[in-house]
Protein backbone atom coordinates (compact mmCIF):
# COMPACT_ATOMS: atom_id res chain seq x y z
CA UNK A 1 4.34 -13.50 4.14
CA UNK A 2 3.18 -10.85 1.81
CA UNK A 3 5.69 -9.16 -0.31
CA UNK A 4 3.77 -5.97 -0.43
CA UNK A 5 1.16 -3.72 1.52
CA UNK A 6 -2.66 -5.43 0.61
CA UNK A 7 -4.35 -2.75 -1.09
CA UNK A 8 -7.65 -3.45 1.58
CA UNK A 9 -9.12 -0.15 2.37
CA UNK A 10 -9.58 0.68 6.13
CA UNK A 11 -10.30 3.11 8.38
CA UNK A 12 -8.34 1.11 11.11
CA UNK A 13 -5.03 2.18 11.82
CA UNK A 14 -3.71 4.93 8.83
CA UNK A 15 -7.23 6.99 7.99
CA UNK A 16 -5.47 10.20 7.42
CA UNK A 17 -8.52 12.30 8.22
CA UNK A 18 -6.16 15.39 6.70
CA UNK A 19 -5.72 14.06 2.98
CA UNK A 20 -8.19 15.28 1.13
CA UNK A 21 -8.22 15.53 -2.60
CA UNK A 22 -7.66 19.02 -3.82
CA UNK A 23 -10.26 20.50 -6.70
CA UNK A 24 -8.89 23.48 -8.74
CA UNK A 25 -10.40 26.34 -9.65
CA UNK A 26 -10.34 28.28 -13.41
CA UNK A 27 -6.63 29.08 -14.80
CA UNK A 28 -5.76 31.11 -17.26
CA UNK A 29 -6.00 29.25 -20.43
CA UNK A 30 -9.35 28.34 -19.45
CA UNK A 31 -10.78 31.41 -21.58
CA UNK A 32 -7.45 32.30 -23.81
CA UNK A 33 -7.53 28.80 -25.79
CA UNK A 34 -11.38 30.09 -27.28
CA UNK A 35 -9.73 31.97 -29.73
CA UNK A 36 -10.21 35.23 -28.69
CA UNK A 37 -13.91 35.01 -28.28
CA UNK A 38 -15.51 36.48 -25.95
CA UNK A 39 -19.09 34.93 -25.83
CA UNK A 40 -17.60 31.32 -25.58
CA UNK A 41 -14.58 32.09 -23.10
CA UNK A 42 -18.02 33.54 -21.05
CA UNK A 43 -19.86 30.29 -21.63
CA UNK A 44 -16.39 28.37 -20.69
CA UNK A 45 -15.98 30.23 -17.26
CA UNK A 46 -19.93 29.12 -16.70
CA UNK A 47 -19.57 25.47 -17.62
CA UNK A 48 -16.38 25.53 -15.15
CA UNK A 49 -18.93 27.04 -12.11
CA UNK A 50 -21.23 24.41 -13.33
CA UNK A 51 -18.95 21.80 -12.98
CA UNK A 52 -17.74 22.84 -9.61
CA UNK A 53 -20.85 23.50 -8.16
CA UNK A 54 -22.04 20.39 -9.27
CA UNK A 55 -18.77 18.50 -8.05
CA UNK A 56 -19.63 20.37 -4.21
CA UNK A 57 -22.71 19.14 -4.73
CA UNK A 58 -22.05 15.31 -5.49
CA UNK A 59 -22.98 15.37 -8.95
CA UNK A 60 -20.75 13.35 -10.71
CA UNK A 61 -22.15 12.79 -13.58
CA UNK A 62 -23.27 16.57 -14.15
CA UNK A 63 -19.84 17.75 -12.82
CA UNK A 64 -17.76 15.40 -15.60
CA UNK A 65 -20.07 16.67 -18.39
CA UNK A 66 -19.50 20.31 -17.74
CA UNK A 67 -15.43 19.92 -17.64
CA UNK A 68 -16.06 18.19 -20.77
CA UNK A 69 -17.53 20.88 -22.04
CA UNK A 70 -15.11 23.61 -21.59
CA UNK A 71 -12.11 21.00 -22.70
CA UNK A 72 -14.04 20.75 -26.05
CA UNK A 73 -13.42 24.35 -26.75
CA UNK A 74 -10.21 24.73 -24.62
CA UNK A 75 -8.30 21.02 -24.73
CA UNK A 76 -5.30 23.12 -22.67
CA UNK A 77 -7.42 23.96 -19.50
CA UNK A 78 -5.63 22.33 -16.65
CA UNK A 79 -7.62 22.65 -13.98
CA UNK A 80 -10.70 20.61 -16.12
CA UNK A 81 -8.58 18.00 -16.53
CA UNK A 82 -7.62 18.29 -12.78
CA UNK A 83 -10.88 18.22 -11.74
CA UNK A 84 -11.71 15.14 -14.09
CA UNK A 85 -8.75 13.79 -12.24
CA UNK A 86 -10.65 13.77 -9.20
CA UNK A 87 -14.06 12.59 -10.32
CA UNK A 88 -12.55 9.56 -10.95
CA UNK A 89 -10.78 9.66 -7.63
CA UNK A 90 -14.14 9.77 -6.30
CA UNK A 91 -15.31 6.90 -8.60
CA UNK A 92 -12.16 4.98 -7.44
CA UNK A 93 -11.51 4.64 -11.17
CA UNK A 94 -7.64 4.87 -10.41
CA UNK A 95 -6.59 4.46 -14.31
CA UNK A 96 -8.37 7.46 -15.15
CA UNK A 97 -7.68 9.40 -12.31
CA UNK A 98 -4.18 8.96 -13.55
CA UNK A 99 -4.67 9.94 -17.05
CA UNK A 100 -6.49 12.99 -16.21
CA UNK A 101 -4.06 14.43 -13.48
CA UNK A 102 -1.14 13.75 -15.60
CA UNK A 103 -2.70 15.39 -18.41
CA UNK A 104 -3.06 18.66 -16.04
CA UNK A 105 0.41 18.15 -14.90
CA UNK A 106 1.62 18.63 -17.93
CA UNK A 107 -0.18 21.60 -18.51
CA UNK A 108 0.28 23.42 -15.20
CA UNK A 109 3.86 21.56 -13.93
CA UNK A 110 3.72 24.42 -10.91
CA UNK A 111 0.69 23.36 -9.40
CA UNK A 112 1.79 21.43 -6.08
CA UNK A 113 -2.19 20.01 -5.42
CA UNK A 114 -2.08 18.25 -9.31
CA UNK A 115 1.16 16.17 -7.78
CA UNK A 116 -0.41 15.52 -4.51
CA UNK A 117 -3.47 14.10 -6.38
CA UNK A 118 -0.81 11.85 -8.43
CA UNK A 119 0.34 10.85 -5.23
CA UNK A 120 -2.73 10.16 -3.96
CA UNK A 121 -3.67 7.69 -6.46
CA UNK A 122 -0.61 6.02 -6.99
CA UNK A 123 -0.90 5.04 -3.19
CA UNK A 124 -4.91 4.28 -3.44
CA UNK A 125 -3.40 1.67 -6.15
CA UNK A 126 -1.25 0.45 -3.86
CA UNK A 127 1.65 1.63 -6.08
CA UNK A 128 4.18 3.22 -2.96
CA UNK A 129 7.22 3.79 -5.01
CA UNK A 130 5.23 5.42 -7.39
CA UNK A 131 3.79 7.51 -5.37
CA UNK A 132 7.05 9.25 -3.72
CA UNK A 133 8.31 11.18 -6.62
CA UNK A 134 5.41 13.18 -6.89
CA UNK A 135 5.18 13.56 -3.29
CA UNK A 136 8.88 14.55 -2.64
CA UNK A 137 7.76 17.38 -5.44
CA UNK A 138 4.77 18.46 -3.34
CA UNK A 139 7.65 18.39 0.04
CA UNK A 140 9.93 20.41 -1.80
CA UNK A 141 7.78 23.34 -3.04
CA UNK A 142 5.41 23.23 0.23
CA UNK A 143 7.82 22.02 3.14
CA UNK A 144 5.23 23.31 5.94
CA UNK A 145 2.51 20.95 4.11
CA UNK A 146 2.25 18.01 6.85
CA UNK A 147 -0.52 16.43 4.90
CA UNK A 148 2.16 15.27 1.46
CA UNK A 149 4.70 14.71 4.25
CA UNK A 150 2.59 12.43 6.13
CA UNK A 151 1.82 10.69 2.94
CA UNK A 152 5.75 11.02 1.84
CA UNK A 153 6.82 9.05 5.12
CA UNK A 154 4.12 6.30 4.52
CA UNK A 155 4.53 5.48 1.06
CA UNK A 156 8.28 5.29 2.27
CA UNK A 157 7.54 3.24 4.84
CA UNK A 158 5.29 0.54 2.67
CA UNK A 159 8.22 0.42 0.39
CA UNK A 160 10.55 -0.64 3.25
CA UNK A 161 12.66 2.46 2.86
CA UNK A 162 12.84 2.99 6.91
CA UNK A 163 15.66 5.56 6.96
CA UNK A 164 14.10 7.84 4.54
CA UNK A 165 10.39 7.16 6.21
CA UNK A 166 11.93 8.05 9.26
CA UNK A 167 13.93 11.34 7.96
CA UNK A 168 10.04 12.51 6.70
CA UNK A 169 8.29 11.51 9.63
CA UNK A 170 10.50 12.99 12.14
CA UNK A 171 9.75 17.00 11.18
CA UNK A 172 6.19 15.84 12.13
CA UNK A 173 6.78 14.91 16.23
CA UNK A 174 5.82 18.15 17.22
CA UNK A 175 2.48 18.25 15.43
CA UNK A 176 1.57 14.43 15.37
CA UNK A 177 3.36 12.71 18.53
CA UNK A 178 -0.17 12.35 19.72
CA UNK A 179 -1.52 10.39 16.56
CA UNK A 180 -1.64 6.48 17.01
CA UNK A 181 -1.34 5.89 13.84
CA UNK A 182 1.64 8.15 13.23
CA UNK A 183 3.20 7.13 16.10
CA UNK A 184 3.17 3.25 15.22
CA UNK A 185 4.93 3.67 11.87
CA UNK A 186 7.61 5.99 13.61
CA UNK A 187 8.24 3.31 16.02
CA UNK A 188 8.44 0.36 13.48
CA UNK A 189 10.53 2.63 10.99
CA UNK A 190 12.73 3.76 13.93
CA UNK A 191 13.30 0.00 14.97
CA UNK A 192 13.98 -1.21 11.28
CA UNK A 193 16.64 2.03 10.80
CA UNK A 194 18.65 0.94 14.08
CA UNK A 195 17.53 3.99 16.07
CA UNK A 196 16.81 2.45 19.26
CA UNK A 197 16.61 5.85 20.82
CA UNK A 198 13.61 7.04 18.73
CA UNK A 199 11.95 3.48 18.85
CA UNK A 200 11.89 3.76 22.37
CA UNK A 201 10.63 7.49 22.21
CA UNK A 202 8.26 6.30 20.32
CA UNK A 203 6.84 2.79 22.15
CA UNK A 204 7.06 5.50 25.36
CA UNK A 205 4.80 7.90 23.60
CA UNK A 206 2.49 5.30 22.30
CA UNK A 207 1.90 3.74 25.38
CA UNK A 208 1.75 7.58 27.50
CA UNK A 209 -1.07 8.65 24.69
CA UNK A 210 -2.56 5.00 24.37
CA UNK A 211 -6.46 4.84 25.53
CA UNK A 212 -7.97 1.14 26.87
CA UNK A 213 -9.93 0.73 23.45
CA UNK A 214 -9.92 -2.48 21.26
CA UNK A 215 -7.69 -0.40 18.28
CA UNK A 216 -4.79 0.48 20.93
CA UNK A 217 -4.22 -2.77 21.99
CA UNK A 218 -4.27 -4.17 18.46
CA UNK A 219 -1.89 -1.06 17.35
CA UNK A 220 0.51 -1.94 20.55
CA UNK A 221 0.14 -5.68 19.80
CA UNK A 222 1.27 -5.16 15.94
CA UNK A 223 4.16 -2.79 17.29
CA UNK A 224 5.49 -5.73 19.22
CA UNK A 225 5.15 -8.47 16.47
CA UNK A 226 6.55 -5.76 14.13
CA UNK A 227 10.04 -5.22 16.30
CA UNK A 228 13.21 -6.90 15.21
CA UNK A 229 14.24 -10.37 17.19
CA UNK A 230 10.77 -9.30 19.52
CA UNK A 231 10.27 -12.51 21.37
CA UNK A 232 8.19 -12.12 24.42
CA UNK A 233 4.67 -13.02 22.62
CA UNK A 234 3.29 -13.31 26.11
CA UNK A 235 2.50 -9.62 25.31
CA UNK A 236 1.25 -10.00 22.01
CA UNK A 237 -1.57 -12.24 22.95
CA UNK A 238 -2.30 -10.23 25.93
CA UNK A 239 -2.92 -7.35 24.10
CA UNK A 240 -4.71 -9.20 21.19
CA UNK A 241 -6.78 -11.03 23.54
CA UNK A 242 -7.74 -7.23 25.42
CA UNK A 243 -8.60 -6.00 22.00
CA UNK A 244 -10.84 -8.72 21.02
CA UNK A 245 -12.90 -9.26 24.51
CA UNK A 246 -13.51 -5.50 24.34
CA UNK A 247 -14.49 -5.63 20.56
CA UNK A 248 -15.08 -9.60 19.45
CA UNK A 249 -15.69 -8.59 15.87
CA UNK A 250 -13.11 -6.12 15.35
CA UNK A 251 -11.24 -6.48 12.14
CA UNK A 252 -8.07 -7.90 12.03
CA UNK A 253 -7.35 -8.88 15.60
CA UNK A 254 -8.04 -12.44 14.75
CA UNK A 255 -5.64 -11.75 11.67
CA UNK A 256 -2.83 -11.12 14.04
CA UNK A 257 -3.80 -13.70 16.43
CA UNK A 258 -2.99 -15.51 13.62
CA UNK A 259 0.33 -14.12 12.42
CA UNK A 260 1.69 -14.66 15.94
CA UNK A 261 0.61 -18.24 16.25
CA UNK A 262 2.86 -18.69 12.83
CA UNK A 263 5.70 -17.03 14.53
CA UNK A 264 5.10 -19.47 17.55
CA UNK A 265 4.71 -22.88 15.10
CA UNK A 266 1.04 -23.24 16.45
CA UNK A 267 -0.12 -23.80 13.16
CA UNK A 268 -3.15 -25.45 13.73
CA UNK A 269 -4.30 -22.26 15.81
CA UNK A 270 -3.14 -19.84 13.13
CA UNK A 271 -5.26 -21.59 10.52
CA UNK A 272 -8.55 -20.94 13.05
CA UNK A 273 -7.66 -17.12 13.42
CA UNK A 274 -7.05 -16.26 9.42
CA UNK A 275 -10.29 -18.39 9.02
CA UNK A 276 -12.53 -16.18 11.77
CA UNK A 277 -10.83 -13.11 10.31
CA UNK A 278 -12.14 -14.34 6.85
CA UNK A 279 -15.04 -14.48 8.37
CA UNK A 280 -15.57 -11.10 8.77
CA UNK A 281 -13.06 -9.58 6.47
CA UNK A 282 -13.35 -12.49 3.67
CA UNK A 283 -11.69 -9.18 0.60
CA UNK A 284 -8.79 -9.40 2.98
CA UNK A 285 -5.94 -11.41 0.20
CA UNK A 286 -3.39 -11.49 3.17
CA UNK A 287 -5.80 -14.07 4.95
CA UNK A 288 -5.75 -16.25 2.01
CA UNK A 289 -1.46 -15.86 1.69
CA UNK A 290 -0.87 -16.42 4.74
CA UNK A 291 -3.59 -19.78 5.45
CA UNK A 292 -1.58 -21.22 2.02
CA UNK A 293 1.56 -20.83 3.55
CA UNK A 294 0.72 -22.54 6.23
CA UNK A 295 -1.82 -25.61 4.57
CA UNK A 296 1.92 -25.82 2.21
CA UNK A 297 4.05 -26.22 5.77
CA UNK A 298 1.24 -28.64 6.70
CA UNK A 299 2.00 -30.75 2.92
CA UNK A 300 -2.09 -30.15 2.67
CA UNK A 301 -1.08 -29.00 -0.95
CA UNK A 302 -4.78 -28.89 -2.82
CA UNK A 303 -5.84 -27.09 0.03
CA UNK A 304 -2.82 -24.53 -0.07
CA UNK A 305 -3.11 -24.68 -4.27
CA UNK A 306 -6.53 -23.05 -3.42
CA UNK A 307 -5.88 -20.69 -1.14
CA UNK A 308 -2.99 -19.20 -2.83
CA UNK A 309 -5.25 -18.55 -6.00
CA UNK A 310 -8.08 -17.20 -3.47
CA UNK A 311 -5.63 -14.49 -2.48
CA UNK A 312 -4.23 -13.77 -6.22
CA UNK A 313 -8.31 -13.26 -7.08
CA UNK A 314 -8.69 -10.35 -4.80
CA UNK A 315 -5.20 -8.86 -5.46
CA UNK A 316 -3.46 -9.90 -8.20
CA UNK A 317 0.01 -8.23 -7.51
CA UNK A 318 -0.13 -11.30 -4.55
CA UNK A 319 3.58 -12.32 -5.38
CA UNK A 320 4.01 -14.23 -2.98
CA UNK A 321 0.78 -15.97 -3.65
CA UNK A 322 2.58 -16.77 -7.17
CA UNK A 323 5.38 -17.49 -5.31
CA UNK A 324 3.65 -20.54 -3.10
CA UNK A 325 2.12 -21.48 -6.32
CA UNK A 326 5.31 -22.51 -8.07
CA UNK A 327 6.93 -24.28 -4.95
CA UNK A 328 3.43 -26.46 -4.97
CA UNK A 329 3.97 -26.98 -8.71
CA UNK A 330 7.21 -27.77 -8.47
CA UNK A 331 7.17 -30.11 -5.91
CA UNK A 332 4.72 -32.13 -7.80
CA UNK A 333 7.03 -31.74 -10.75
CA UNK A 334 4.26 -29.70 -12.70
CA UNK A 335 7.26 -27.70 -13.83
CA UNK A 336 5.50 -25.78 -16.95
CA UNK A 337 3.00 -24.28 -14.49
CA UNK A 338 5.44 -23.66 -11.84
CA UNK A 339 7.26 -21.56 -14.38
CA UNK A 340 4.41 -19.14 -15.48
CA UNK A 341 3.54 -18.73 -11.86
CA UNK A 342 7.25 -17.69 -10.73
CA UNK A 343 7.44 -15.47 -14.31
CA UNK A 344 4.56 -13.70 -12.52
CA UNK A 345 6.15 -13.66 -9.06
CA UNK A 346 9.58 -12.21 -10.70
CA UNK A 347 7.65 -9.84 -12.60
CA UNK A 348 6.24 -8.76 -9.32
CA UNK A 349 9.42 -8.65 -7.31
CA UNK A 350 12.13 -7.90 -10.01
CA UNK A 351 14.76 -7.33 -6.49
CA UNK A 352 13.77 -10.39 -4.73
CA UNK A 353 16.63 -12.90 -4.76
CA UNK A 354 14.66 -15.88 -3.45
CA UNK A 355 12.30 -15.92 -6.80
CA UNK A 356 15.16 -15.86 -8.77
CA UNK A 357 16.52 -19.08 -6.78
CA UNK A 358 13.65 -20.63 -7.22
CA UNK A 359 12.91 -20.11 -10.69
CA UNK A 360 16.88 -21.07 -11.02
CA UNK A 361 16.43 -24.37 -9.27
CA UNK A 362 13.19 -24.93 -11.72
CA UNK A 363 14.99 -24.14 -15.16
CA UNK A 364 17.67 -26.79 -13.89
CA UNK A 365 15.21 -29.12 -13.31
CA UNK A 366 13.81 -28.30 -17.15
CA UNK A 367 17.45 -29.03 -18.09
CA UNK A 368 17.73 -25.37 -19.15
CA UNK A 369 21.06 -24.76 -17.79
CA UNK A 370 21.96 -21.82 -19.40
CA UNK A 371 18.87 -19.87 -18.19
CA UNK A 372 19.07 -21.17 -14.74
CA UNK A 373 22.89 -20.57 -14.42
CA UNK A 374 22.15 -16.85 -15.55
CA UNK A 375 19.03 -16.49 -13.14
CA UNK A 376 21.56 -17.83 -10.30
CA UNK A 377 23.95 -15.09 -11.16
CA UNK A 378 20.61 -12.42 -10.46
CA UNK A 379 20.59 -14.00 -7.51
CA UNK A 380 23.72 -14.04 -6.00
CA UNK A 381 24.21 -10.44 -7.71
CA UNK A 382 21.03 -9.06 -5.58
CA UNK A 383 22.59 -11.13 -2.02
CA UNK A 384 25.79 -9.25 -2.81
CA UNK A 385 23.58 -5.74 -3.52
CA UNK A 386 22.15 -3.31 -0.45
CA UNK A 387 19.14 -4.44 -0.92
CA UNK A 388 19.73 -8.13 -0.09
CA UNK A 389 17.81 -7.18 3.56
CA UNK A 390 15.43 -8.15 5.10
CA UNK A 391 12.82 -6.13 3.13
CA UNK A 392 14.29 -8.13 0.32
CA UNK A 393 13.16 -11.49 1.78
CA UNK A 394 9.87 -13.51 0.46
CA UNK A 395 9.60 -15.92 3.64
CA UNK A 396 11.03 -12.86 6.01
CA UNK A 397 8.82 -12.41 9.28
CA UNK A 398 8.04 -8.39 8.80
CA UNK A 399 4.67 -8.70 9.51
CA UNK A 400 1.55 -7.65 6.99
CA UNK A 401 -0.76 -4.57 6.72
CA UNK A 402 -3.64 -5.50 5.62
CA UNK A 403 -5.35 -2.88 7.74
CA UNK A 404 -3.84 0.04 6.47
CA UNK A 405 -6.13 2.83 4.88
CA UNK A 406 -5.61 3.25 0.91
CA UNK A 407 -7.74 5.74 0.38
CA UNK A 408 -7.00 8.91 2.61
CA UNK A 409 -10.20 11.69 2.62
C-alpha cells in the first residue's frame, strides 16, 4: 500500500486542462523602487516587456535574465519575482519556483494568482497539505474561480480529508458533472464521507456520461476497487480486461489488474501485472511498493529488500517502502538498519500509528524499554485520536494513484 499519492505525472485520469499557471504583469513598485529616476524606471518597464515577451515566446533563458534585470534596480517588484516563480514552474525546478513565488507573496499578499501558483507547486511536489492553505486563500477571495476549487477539492482528497474534498467539490456539479475525472473523485470522496446518496449520484452519472474507451473502463474499474467493503471483483476484471483488449499498452491497467489480484490473494498473478506495468511505466514507485509487499508475503525477502529500495529511488517520500524495509530487517534481526529505515518511515508519517508499533516492538527488541514504552504510548494516543481511520492505516486497502496528473497546464 502506498501511504501517499506517487508524484508520477500523467495525463490519465486528473489532467486539469483549466490550471494554467498565471504570469503577472508590471505593478507599481516596478518603477517607484528606481529612486525617482526616470530614465531607469523607463528601462525597468522595457526589461519587464522583454521578459514577458520572451516568456510568450518560450524563451526561458532570455525571459529569466530580463526579470533579473529589473530586480537588480528594483529588488521589491513582485510581479518579477512572480514571473521567476513560473520559469521555474516551467523548468519543473519546484524549489525555486517556491522561493520565487513566496518572495512575491510577500510583496503583493493581495494577489490571488501568486497563491494559486504556491498551490500549484506544492501539489506538482506532491506536497497536498501544503498546498490547501494557499488554495483555501485563492477560494476565499475568488469563490466563482472553479479552477483553485478544483485544485482545493483534490489536494483534499490526496490528503484523505473526504468530507472537506467533498464540501469543495460539490459547488462544482453544475459545471463539471460531465468530467470523468471530476466525477471519480466525487464518487470515491462521497463513499469515504458516508454519503451514499451522492456516491450513488455520482457512480449514476459516471456510468450515464461514460464512453466505451479503454480510460472509462479503467476509471469505472478503479471506482469499484476504490469503494468501501466493494466485493464483487467480477466487475473489476471485466472492466480492466475491456480497457486493456481495447488499448493493450495503456498505462496502468495492468497496475490495477494487479492491485485487485492482491485484494483477491492471487499473488502470483499480481506479481505478473505490476511487472508488465513496469514494463511500460518502469518511473512508476507504486509498482515497485506494491511487488515488495507482496515478494515479503511470499518470505522471498532479497527479492522484496530490492524492490522496496527500487521504489524509495524514484520517490523517496516512499514510506511505506521504508516501512517494508524495517519489517525485512527486523525479521532477520538486522535491528540497527531496521531502525534508520522506520526513523525515515516515522519521519514520513508522523500520524501513522502502525510505524510507531513497529518501531516500538524494535526498540524492545534493542532492550530500549524506555523509548519503546514511550513510542507505544504515540501509538495508542493516535488509535484513541480522530485520525486513527482508515486513512491512518499503512497496510489499509485504499487503493493507489499512481496515475494522477501532478502537473496541471
Amino acid at each position: 500500500m502506498s501511504w501517499r499519492p506517487s508524484m508520477r505525472f500523467a495525463s490519465l485520469l486528473f489532467a486539469l486542462a483549466s490550471c494554467a499557471v498565471c504570469c503577472h504583469d508590471v505593478v507599481g513598485q516596478t518603477t517607484a523602487a528606481a529612486g525617482g529616476a526616470q530614465k531607469t524606471a523607463d528601462q525597468a518597464r522595457k526589461w519587464f516587456q522583454e521578459g514577458q515577451t520572451a516568456m510568450q515566446g518560450g524563451d526561458l533563458d532570455a525571459a529569466e535574465a530580463a526579470f533579473r534585470r529589473v530586480l537588480a534596480v528594483d529588488p521589491r517588484a513582485a510581479a518579477a519575482y512572480s514571473n521567476l516563480g513560473v520559469i521555474a514552474m516551467r523548468r519543473q525546478d519546484w524549489d525555486r519556483a517556491l522561493q520565487m513565488l513566496k518572495k512575491a507573496a510577500q510583496l503583493e499578499p493581495r494577489v490571488a494568482g501568486i497563491r494559486l501558483n504556491i498551490g500549484l507547486v506544492e501539489y506538482r511536489r506532491g506536497n497536498y497539505a501544503a498546498a490547501i492553505a494557499p488554495l483555501a486563500s485563492v477560494v476565499r477571495d475568488q469563490p466563482d474561480s472553479q479552477q483553485a476549487r478544483y485544485l482545493l477539492g483534490l489536494c483534499k482528497y490526496y490528503s484523505a480529508d473526504f468530507d472537506g474534498a467533498l464540501r469543495t467539490l460539490e459547488p462544482l456539479w453544475p459545471q463539471k458533472s460531465s468530467d470523468l475525472a471530476y466525477l471519480y473523485v466525487f464518487c470515491i470522496a462521497a463513499n469515504n464521507a458516508g454519503r451514499k446518496d451522492l456516491d450513488e449520484k455520482a457512480l449514476t452519472q459516471l456510468i450515464a456520461v461514460g464512453t466505451d474507451t479503454p480510460e472509462f473502463h479503467l476509471i469505472l474499474a478503479k471506482a469499484y476497487l476504490n469503494h468501501k467493503d466493494y466485493k464483487d471483483y467480477d466487475k473489476v476484471f471485466s472492466e480492466l480486461n475491456l480497457a486493456l483488449s481495447a488499448k493493450p499498452d495503456l498505462p496502468f491497467v495492468h497496475f490495477y489488474l494487479g492491485f485487485a489480484y492482491m485484494r483477491t490473494n492471487q499473488l502470483d498473478c499480481a506479481v505478473e501485472e505490476f511487472l508488465k506495468d513496469i514494463s511500460i511505466e518502469p518511473d512508476v514507485p507504486d509498482n515497485y511498493e506494491q511487488l515488495g509487499m507482496i515478494y515479503a508475503r511470499l518470505d522471498r525477502d532479497a527479492d522484496a529488500e530490492k524492490t522496496f529500495h527500487d521504489a524509495i529511488q524514484r520517490d523517496p517520500r516512499s514510506a511505506g517502502s521504508y516501512f517494508g524495509l524495517a519489517k525485512l530487517y527486523m525479521k532477520s534481526q538486522k535491528y540497527e538498519e531496521a531502525l534508520r529505515s522506520i526513523d525515515v518511515a516515522v519521519h514520513l508519517a508522523p500520524d501513522n500509528q502502525n510505524v510507531h508499533f513497529l518501531r516500538g516492538q524494535l526498540l524492545k527488541r534493542m532492550g530500549r524499554d524506555d523509548e519503546a514504552r514511550a513510542e507505544m504510548a504515540i501509538t495508542k494516543k493516535i488509535l484513541d485520536s480522530a485520525i486513527a481511520s482508515d486513512r491512518a492505516a499503512v497496510e489499509e486497502q485504499r487503493v493507489p494513484d499512481p496515475d494522477k496528473a501532478t502537473e496541471p497546464q
